[in-house]
C-alpha atoms as a PDB file:
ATOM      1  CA  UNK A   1       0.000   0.000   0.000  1.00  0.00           C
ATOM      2  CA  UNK A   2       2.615   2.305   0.994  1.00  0.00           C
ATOM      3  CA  UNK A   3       4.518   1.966  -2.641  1.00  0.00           C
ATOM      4  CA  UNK A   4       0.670   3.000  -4.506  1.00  0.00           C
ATOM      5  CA  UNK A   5       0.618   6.220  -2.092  1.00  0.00           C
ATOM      6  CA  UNK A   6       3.973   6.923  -2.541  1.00  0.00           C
ATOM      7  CA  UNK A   7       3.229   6.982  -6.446  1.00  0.00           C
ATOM      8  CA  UNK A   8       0.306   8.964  -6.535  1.00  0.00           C
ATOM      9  CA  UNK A   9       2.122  11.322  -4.320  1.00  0.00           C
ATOM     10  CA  UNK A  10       4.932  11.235  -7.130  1.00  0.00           C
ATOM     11  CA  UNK A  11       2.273  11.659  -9.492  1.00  0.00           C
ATOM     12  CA  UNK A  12       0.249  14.329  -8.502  1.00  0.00           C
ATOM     13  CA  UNK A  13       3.841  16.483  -7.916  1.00  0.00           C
ATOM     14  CA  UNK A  14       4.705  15.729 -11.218  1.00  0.00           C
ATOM     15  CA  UNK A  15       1.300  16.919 -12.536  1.00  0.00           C
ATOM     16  CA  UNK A  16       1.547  20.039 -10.535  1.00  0.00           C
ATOM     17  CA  UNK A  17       4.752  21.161 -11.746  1.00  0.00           C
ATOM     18  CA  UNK A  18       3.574  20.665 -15.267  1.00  0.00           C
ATOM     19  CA  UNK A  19       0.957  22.810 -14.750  1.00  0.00           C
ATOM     20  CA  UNK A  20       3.051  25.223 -12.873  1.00  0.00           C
ATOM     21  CA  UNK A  21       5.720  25.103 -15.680  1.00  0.00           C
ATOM     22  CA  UNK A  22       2.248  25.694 -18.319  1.00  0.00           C
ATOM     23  CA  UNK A  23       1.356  28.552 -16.712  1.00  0.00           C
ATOM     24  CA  UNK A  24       4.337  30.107 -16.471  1.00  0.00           C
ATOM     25  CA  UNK A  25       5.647  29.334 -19.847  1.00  0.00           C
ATOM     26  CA  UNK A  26       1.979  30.646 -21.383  1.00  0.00           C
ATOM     27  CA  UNK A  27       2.765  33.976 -18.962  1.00  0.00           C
ATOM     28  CA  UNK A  28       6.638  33.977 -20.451  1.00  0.00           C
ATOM     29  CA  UNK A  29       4.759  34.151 -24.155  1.00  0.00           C
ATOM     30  CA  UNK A  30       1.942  36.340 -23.303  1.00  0.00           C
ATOM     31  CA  UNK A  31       4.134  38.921 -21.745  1.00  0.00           C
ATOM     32  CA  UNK A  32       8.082  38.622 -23.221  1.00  0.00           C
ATOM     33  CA  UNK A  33       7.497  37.896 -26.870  1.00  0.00           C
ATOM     34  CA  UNK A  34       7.489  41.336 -27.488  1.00  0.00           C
ATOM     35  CA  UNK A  35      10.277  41.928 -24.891  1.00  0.00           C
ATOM     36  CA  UNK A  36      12.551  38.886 -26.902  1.00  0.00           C
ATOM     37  CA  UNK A  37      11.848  39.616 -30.104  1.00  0.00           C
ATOM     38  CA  UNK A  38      12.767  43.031 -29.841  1.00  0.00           C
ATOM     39  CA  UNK A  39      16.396  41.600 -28.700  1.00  0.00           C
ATOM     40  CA  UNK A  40      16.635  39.117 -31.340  1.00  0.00           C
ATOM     41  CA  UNK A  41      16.512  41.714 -33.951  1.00  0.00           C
ATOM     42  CA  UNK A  42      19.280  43.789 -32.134  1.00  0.00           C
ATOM     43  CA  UNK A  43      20.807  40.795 -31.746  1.00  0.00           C
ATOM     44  CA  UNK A  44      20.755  39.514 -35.537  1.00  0.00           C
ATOM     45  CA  UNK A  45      20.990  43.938 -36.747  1.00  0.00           C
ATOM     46  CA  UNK A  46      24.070  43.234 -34.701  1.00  0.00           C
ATOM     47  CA  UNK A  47      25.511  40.369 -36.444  1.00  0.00           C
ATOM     48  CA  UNK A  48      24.645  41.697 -39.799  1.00  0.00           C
ATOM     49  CA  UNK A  49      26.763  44.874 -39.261  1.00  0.00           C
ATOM     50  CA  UNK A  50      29.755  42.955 -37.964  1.00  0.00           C
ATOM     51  CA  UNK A  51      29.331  40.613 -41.289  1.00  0.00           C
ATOM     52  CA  UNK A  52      29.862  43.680 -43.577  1.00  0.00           C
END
């Protein structure tokens, strides 16, 4: 019995942090996309001018 509980404990922690890592990845897009893409062009504007 104590092995069962012991894996639905596992379980259920692994299904939290999922969700946790869900939320916060759909918060990450929501809210840095514009944030990230804004340094991805300096970034590659960057690269570009060292190329030439």
């Amino acid at each position: 019995m104590e092995a069962i509980e012991t894996g639905l404990k596992l379980f259920a922690f692994i299904i939290v942090i999922s969700l946790f890592f869900a939320v916060v990845g759909f918060l990450v897009q929501k809210y840095l996309s514009d944030f990230f893409d804004k340094i991805i062009v300096k970034i590659f504007s960057s690269i570009k001018k060292e190329r030439l």
